[in-house]
C-alpha atoms as a PDB file:
ATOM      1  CA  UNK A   1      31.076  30.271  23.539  1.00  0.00           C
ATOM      2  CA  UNK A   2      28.158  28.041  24.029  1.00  0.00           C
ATOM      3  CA  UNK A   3      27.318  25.759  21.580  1.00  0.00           C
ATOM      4  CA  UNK A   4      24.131  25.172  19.927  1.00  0.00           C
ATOM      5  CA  UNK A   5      22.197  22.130  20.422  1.00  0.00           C
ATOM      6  CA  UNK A   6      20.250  20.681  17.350  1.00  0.00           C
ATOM      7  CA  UNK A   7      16.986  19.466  18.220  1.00  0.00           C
ATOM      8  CA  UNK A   8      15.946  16.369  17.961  1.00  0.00           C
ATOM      9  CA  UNK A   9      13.132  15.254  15.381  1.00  0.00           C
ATOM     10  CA  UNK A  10      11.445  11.920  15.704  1.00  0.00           C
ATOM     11  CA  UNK A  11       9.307  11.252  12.746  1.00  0.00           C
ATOM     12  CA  UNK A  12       7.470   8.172  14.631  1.00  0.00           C
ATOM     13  CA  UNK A  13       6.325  11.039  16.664  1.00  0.00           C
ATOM     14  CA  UNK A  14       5.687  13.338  13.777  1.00  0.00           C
ATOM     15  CA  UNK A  15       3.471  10.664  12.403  1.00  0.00           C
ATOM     16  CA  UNK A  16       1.406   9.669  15.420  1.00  0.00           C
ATOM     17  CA  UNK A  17       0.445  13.452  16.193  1.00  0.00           C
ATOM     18  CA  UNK A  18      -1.688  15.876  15.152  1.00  0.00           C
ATOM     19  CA  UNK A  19      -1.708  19.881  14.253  1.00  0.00           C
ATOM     20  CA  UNK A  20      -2.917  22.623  12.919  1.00  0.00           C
ATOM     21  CA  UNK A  21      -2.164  21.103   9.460  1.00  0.00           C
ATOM     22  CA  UNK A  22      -2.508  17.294  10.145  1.00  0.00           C
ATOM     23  CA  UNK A  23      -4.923  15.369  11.569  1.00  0.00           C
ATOM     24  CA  UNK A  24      -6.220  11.562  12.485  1.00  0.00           C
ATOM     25  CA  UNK A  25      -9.414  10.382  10.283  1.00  0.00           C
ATOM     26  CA  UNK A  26     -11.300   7.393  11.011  1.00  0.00           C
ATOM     27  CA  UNK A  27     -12.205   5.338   8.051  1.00  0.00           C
ATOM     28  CA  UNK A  28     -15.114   2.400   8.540  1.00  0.00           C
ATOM     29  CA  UNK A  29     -14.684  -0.729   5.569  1.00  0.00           C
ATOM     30  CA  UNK A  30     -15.216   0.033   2.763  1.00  0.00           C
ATOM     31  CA  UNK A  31     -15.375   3.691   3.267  1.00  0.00           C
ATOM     32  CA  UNK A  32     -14.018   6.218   0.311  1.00  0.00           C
ATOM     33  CA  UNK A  33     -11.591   8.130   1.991  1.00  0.00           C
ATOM     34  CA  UNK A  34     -10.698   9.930  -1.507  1.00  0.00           C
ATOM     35  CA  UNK A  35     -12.244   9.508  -4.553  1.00  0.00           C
ATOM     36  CA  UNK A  36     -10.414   9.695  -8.572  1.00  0.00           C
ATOM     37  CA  UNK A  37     -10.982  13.575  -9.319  1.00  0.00           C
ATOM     38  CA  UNK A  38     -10.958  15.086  -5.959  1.00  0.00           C
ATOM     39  CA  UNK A  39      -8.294  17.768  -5.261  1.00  0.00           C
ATOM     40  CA  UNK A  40      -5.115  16.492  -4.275  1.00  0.00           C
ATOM     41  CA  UNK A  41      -3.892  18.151  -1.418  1.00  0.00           C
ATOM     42  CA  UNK A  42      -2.581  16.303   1.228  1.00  0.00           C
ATOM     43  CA  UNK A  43      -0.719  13.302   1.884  1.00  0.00           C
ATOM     44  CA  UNK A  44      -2.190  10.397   3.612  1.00  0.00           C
ATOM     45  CA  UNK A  45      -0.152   8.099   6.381  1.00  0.00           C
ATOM     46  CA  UNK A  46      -1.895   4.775   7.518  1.00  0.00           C
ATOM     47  CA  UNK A  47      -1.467   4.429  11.591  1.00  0.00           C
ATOM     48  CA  UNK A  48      -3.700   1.504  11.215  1.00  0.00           C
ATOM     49  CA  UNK A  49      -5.652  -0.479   9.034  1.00  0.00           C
ATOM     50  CA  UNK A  50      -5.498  -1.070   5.040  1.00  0.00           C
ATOM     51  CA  UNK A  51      -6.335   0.631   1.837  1.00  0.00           C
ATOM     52  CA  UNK A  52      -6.893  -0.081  -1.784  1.00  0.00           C
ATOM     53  CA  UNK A  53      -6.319   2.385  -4.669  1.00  0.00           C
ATOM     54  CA  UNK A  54      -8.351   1.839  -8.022  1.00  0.00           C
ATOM     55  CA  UNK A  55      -9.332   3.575 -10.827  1.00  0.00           C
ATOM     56  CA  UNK A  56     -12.397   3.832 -13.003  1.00  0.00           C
ATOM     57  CA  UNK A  57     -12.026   3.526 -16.769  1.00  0.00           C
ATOM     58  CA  UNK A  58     -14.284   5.551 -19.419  1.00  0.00           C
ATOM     59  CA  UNK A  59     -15.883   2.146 -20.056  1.00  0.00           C
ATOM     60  CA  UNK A  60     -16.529   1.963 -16.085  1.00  0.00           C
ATOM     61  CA  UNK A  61     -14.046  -0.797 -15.389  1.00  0.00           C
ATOM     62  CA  UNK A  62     -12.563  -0.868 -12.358  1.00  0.00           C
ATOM     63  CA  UNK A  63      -9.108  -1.836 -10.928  1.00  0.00           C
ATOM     64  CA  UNK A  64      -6.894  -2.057  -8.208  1.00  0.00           C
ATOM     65  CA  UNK A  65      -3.631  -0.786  -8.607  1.00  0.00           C
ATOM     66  CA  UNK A  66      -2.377  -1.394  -5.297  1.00  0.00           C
ATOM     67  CA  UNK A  67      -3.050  -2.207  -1.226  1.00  0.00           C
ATOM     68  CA  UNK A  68      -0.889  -0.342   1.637  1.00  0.00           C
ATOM     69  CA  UNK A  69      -1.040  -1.394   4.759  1.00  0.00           C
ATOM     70  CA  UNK A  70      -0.214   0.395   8.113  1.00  0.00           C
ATOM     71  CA  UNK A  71       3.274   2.659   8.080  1.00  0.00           C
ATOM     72  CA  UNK A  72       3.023   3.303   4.136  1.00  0.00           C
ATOM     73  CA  UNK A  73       2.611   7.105   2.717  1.00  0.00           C
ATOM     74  CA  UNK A  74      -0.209   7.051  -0.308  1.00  0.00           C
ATOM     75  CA  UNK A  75      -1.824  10.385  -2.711  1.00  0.00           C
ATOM     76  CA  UNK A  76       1.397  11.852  -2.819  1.00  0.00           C
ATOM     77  CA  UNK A  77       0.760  13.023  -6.335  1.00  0.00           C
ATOM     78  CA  UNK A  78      -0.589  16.018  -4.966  1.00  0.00           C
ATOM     79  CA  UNK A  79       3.257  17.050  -4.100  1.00  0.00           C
ATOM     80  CA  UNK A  80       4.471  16.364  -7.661  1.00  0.00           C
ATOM     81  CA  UNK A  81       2.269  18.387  -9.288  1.00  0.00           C
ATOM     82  CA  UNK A  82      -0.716  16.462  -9.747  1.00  0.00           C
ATOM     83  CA  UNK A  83      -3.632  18.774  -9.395  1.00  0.00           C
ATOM     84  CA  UNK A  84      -6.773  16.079  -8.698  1.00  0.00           C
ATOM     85  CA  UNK A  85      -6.655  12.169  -7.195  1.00  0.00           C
ATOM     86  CA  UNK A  86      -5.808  10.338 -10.327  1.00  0.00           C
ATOM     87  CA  UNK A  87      -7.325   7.110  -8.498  1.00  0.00           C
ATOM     88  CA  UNK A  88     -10.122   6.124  -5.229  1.00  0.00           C
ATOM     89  CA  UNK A  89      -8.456   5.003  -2.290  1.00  0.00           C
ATOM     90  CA  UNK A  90     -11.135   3.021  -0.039  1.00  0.00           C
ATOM     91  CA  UNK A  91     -10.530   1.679   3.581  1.00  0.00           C
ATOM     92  CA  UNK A  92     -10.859  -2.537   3.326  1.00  0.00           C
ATOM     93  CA  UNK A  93     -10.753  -2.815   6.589  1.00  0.00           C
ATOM     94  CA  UNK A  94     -11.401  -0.415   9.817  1.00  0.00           C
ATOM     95  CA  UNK A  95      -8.525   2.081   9.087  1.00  0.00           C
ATOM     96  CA  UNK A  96      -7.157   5.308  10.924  1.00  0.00           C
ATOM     97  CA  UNK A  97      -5.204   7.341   8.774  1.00  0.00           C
ATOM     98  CA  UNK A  98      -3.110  10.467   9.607  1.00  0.00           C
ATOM     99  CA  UNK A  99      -4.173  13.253   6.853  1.00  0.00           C
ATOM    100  CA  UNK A 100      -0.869  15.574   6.224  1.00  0.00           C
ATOM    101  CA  UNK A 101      -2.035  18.935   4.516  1.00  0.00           C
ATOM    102  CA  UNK A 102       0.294  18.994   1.351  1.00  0.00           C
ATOM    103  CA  UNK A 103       2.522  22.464   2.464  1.00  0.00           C
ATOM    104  CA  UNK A 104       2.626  21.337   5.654  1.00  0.00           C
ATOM    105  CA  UNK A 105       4.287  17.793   4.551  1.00  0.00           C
ATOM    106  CA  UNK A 106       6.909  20.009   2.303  1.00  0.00           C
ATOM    107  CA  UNK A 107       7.852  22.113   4.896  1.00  0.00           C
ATOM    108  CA  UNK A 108       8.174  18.852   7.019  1.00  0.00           C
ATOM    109  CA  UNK A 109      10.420  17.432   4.534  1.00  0.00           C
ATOM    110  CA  UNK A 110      12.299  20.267   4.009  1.00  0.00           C
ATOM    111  CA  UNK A 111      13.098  21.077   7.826  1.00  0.00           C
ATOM    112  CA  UNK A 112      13.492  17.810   9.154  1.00  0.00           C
ATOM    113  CA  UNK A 113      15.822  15.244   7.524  1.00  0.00           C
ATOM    114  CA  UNK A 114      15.263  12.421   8.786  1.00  0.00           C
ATOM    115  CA  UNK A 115      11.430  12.533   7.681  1.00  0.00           C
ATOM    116  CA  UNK A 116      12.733  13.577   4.224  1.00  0.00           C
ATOM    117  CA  UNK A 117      15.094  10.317   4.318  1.00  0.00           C
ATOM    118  CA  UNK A 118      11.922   8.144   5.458  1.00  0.00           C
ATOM    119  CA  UNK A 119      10.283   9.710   2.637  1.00  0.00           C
ATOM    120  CA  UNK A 120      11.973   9.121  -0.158  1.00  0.00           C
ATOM    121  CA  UNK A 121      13.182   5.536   0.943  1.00  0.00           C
ATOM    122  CA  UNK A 122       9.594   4.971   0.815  1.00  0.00           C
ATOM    123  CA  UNK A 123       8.811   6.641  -2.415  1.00  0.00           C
ATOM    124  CA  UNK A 124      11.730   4.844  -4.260  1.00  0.00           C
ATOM    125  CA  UNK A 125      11.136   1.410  -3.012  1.00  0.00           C
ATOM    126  CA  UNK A 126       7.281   2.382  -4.186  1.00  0.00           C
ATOM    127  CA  UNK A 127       8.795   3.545  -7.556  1.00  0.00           C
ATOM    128  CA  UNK A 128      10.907   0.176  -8.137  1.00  0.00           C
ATOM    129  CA  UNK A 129       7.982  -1.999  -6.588  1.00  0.00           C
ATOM    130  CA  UNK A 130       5.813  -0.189  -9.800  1.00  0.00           C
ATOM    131  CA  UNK A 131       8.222  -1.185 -12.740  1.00  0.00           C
ATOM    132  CA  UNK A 132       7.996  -5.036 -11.374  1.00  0.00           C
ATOM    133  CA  UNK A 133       4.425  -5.213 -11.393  1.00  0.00           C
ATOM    134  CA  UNK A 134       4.638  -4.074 -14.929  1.00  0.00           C
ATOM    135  CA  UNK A 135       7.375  -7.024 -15.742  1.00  0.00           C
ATOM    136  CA  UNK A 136       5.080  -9.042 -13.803  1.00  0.00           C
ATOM    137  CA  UNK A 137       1.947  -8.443 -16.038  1.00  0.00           C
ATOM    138  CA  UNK A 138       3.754  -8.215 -19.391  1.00  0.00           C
ATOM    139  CA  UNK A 139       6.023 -11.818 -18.419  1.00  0.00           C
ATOM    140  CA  UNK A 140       4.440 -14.136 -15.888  1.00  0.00           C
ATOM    141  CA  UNK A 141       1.331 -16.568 -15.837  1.00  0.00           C
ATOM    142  CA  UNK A 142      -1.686 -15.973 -13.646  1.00  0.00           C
ATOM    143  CA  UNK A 143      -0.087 -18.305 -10.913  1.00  0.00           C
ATOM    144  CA  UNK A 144       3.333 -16.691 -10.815  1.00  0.00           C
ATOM    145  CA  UNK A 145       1.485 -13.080 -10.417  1.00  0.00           C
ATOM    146  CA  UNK A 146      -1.074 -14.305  -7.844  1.00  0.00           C
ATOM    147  CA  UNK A 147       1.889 -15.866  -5.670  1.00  0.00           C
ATOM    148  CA  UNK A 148       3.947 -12.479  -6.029  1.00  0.00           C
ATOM    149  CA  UNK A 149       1.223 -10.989  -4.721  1.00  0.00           C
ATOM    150  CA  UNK A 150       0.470 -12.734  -1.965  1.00  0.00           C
ATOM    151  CA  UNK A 151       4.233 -12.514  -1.192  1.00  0.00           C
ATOM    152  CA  UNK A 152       4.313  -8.723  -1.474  1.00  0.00           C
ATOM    153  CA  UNK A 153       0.933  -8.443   0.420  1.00  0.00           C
ATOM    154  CA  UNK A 154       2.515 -10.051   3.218  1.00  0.00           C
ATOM    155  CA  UNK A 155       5.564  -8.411   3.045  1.00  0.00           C
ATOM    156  CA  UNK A 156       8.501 -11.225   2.266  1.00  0.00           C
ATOM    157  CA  UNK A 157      11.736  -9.246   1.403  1.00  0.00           C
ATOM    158  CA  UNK A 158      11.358  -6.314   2.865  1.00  0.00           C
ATOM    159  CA  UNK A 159      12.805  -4.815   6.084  1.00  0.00           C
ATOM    160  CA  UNK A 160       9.972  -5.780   8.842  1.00  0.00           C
ATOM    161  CA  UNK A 161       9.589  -9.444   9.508  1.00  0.00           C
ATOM    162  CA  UNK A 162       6.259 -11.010   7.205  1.00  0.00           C
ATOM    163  CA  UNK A 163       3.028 -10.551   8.469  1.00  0.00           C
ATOM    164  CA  UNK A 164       2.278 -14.130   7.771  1.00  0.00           C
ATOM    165  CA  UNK A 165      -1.728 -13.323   8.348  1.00  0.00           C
ATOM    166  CA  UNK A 166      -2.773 -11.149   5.864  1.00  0.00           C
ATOM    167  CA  UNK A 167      -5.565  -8.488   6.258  1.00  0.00           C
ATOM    168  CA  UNK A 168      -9.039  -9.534   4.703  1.00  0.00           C
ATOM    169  CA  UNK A 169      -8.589  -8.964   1.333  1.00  0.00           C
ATOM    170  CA  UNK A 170     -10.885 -10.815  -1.155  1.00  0.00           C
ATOM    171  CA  UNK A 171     -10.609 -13.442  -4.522  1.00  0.00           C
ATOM    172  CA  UNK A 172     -12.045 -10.427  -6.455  1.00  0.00           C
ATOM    173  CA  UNK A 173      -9.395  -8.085  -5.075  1.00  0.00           C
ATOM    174  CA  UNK A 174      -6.849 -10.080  -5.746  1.00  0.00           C
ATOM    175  CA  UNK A 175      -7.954 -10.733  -9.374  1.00  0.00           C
ATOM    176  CA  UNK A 176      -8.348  -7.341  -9.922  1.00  0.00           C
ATOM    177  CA  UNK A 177      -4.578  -6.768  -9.001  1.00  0.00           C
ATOM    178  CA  UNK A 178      -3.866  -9.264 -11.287  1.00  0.00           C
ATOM    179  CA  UNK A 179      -5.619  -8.976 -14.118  1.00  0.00           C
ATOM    180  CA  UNK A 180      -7.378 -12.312 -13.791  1.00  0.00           C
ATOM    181  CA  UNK A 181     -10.960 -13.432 -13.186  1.00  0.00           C
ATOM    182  CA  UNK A 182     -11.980 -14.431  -9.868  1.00  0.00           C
ATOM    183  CA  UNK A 183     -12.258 -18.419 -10.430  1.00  0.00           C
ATOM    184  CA  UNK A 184      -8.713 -18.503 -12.256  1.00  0.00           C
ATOM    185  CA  UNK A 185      -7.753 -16.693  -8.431  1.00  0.00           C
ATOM    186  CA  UNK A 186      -9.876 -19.851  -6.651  1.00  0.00           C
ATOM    187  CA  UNK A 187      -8.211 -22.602  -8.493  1.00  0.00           C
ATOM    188  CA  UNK A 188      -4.455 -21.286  -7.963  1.00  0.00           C
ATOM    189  CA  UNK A 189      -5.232 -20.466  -3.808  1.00  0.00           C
ATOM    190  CA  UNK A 190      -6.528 -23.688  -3.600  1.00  0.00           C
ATOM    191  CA  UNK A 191      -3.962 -25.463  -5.557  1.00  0.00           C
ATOM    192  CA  UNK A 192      -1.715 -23.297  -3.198  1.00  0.00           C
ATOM    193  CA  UNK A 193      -3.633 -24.559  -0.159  1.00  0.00           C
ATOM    194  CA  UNK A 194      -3.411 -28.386  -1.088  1.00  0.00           C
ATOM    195  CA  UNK A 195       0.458 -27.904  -1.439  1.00  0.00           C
ATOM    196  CA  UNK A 196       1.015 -25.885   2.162  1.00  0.00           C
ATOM    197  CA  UNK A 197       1.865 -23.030   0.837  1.00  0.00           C
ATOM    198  CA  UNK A 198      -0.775 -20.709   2.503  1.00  0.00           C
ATOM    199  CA  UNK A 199      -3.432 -21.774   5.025  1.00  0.00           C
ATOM    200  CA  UNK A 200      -7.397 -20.031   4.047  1.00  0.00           C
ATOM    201  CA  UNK A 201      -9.499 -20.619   6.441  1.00  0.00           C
ATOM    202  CA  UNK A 202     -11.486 -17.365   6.647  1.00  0.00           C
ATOM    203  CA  UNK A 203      -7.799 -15.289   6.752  1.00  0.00           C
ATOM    204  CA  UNK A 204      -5.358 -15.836   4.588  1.00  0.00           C
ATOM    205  CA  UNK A 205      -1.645 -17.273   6.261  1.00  0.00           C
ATOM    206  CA  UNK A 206       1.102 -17.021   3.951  1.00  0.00           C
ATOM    207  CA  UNK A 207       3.975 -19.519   4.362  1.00  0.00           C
ATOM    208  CA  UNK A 208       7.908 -18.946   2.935  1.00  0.00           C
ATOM    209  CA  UNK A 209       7.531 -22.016   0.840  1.00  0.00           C
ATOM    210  CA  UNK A 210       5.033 -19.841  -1.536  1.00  0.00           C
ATOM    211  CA  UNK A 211       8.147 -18.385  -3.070  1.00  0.00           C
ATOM    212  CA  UNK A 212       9.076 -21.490  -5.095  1.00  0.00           C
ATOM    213  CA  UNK A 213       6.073 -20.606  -6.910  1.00  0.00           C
ATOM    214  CA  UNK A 214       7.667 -17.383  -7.850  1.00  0.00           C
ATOM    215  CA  UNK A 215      11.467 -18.321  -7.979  1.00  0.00           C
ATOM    216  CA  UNK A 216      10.616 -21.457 -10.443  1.00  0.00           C
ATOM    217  CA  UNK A 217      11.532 -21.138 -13.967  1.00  0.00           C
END
């Protein structure tokens, strides 16, 4: 009796190709590459490059709600039963971005489990990175929020080793994500600067000793 032999699924692979129902898209900065409203059906993968999601008020206001960065999954909605983008997600800097048509990414996550684990790892540590921004808000001064940031923008506690040099993002970016104005965001990064704990100088380099910032009572 010959036995069957499973076939192996490589979602590195998965992620760097393209199909009938997936495809790469070149974004330019500062280029929409959804916008709040539009139908939401397919799931976006970054290969390359970085993103910002915001949303638009009745009032107008605008703000960001969060920054992924190559290897993270973003307008998933779509696949929980959202009907429209509930938010604009806009390339900050040069970006290329693999565009998963939303049945073909639930057929890929049904089939192939090791995509579905990848998934949902990412989704969850999404979900719990969500309910600390809210602590982080209702709890913790401007400073404590705009080192956090930095932290998480850079990647510090997660399972890749920190970027260290984060992509360009801007003083109003950051105080959007923080709910701050942008000179309360100039006085902290160069209070941080004077101290070592980052290096500006056109980019931004983030250094470990930023977390006493955060882990000080």
């Amino acid at each position: 009796m010959k036995s069957k032999r499973k076939s192996t699924f490589h979602p590195e692979a998965y992620l760097e190709s393209t199909g009938a129902s997936r495809r790469v898209e070149e974004f330019a900065k500062k280029q929409a590459i959804f916008s709040q409203g539009e139908a939401a059906d397919s799931v976006m993968y970054i290969q390359k490059g970085s993103v910002k999601l915001t949303v638009v008020n009745e009032s107008g206001r605008e703000a960001v709600v969060a920054i992924f960065a190559s290897g993270d999954f973003f307008g998933e909605g779509g696949m929980a039963g959202q009907t429209i983008r509930m938010a604009t997600a806009t390339a900050i800097v040069p970006t290329t971005i693999l565009v998963i048509a939303k049945d073909e990414m639930m057929r890929a996550l049904h089939s192939e489990a090791s995509l579905s684990d990848r998934f949902i790892t990412y989704m969850l540590a999404r979900n719990i990175r969500v309910e600390a921004d809210l602590i982080d808000q209702l709890f913790n001064s401007t400073e404590k929020r705009l080192a956090r940031t930095l932290l998480l923008l850079a990647r510090y506690g997660g399972e890749e080793h920190p970027d260290r040099v984060l992509q360009k993002v801007s003083q109003e970016t950051l105080a959007e994500m923080i709910g701050t104005t942008r000179s309360r965001v100039n006085l902290f990064m160069n209070k941080f600067r004077k101290l070592g704990f980052i290096e500006y100088n056109g980019e931004i380099k983030i250094n470990k000793s930023l977390l006493t910032v955060v882990l000080h009572e």
